[in-house]
N, C-alpha and C. Protein backbone atom coordinates (compact mmCIF):
# COMPACT_ATOMS: atom_id res chain seq x y z
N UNK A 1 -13.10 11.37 6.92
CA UNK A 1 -12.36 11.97 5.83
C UNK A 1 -11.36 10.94 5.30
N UNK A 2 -11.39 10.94 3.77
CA UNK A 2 -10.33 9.67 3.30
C UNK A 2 -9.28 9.77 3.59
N UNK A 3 -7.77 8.55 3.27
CA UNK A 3 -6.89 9.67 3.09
C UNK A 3 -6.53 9.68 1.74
N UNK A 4 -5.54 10.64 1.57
CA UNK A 4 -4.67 10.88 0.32
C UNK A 4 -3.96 9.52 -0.61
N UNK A 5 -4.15 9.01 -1.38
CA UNK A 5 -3.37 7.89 -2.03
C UNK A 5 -1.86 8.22 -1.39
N UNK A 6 -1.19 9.20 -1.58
CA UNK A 6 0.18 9.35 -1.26
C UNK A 6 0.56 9.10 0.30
N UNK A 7 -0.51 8.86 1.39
CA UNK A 7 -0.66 8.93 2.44
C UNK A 7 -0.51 7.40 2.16
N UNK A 8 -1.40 6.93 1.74
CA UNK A 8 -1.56 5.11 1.80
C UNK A 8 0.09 4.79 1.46
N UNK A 9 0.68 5.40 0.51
CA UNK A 9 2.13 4.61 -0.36
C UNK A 9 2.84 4.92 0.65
N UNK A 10 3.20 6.08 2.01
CA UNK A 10 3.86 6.54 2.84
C UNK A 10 3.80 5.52 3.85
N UNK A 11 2.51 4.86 4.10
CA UNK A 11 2.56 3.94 5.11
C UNK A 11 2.91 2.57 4.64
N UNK A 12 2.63 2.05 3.50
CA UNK A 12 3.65 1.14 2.96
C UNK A 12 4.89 1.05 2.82
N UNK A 13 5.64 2.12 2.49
CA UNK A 13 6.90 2.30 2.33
C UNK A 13 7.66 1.90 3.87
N UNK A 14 7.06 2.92 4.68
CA UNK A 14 6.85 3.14 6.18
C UNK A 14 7.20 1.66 7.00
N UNK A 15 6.63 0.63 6.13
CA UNK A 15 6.59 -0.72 6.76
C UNK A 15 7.15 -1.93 5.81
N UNK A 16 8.08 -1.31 5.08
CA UNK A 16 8.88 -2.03 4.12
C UNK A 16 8.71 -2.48 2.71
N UNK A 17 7.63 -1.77 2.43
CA UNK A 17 7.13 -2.01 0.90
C UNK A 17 7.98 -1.36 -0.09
N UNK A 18 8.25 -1.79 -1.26
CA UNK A 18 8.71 -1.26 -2.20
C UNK A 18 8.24 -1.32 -3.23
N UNK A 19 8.37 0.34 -4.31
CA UNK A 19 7.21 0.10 -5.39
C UNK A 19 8.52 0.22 -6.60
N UNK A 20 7.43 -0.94 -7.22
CA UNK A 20 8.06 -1.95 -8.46
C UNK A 20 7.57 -0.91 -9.88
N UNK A 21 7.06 0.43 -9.32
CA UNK A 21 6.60 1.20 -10.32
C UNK A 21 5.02 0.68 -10.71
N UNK A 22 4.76 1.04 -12.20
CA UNK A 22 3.11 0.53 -12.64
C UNK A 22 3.07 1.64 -13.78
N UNK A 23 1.70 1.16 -14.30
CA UNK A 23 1.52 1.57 -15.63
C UNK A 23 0.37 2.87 -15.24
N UNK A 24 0.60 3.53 -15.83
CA UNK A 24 -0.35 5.07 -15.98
C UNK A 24 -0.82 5.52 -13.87
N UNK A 25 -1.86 5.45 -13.70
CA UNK A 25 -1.60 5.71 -12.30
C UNK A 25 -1.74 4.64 -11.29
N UNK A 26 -1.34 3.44 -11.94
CA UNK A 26 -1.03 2.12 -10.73
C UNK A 26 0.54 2.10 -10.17
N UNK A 27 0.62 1.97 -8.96
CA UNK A 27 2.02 1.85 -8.07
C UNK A 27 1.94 0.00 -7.97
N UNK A 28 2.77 -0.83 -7.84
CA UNK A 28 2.68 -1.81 -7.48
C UNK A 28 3.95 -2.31 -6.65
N UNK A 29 3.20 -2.68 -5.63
CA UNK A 29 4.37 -2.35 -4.16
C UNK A 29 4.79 -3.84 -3.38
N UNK A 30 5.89 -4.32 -3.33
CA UNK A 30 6.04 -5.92 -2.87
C UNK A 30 7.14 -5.61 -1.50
N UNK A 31 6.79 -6.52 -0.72
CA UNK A 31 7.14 -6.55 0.71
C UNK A 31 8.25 -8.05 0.29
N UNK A 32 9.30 -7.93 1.26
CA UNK A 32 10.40 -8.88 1.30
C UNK A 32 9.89 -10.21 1.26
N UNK A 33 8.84 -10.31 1.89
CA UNK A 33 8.07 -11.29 2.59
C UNK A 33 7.28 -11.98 1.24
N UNK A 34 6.81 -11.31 0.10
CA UNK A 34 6.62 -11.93 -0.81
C UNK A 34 4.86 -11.21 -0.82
N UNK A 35 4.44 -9.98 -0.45
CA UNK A 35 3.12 -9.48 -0.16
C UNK A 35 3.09 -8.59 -1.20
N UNK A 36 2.40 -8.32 -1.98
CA UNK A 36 2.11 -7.62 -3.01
C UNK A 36 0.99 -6.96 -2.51
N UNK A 37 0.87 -5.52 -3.27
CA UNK A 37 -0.22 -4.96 -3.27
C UNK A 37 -0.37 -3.73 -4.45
N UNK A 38 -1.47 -3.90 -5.29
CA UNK A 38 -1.49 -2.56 -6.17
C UNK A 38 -2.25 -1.12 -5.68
N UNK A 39 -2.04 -0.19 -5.80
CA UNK A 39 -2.63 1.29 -5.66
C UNK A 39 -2.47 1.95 -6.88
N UNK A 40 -3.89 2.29 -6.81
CA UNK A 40 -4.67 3.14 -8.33
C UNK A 40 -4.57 4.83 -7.52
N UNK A 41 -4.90 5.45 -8.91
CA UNK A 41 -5.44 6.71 -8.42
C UNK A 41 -4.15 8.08 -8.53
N UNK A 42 -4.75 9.15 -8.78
CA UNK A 42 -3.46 10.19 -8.62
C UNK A 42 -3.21 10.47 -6.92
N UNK A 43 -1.58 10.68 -6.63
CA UNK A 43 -1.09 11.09 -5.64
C UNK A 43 -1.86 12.12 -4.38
N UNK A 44 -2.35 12.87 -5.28
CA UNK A 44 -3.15 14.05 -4.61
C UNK A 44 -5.03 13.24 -4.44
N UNK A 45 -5.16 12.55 -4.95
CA UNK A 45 -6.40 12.27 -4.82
C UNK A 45 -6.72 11.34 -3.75
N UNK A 46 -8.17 10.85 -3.50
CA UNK A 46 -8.91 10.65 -1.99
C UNK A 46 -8.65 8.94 -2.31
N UNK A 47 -8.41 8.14 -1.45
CA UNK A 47 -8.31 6.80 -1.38
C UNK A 47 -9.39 6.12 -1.33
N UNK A 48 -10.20 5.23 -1.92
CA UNK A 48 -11.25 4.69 -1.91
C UNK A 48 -11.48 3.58 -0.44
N UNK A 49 -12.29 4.12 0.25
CA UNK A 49 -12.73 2.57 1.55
C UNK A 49 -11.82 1.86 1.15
N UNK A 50 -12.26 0.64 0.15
CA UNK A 50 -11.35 -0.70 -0.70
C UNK A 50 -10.06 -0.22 -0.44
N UNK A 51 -9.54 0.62 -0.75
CA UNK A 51 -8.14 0.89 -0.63
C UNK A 51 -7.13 0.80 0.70
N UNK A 52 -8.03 1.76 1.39
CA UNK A 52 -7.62 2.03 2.74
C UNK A 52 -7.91 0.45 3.42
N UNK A 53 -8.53 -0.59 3.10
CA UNK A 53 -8.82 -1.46 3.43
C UNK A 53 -7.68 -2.57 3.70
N UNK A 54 -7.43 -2.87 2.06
CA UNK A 54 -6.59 -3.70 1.84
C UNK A 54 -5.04 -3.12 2.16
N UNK A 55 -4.72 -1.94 2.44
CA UNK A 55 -3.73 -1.10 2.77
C UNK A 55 -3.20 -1.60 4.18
N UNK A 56 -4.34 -1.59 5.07
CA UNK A 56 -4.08 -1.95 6.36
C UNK A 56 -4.25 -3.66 6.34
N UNK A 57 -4.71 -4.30 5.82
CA UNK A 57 -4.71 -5.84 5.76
C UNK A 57 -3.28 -5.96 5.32
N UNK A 58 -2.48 -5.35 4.40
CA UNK A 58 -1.31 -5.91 3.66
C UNK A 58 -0.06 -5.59 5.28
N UNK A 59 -0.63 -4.14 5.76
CA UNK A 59 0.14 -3.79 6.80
C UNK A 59 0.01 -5.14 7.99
N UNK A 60 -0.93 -5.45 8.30
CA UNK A 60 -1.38 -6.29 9.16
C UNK A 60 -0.14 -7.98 8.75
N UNK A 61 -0.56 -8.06 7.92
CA UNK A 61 -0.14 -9.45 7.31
C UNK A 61 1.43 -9.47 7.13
N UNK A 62 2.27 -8.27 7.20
CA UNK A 62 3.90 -8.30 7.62
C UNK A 62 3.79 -8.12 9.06
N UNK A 63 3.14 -7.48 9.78
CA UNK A 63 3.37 -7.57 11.27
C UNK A 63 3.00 -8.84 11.90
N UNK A 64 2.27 -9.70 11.31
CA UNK A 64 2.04 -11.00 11.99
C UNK A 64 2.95 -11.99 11.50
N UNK A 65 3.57 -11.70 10.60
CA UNK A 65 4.77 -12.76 9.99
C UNK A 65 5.70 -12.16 10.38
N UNK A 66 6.49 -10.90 11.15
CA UNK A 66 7.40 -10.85 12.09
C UNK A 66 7.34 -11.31 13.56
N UNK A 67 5.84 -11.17 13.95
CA UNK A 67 5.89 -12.21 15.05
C UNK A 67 6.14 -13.76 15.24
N UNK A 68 5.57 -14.75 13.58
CA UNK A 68 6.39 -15.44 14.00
C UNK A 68 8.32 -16.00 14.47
């Protein structure tokens, strides 16, 4: 089962992302660290694979640059 787009922005936020806003239903969300990432789609709607993908890669890629 997917999850929710609003689920994906919760776990970004969750891990220090901040959204820079976006045009019609794009969020565009940048990490201190200099990590960008965009999310399409309405709030209530299902997150695409691709999404949930790069969601957890962007998550991944601040937790390995706090280890160094």
């Amino acid at each position: 089962m997917p999850k929710r787009i609003r689920e994906l922005l919760a776990d970004l936020k969750k891990h220090g992302f901040v959204d820079r806003g976006g045009k019609g239903s794009h969020r565009n969300l940048v990490h201190e660290q200099g990590i960008r990432i965009t999310i399409s789609g309405k709030l209530a709607g299902d997150a695409k694979r691709y999404q949930e993908r790069a969601v957890e890669e962007a998550i991944r890629r601040v937790r390995d640059e706090k280890k160094k």
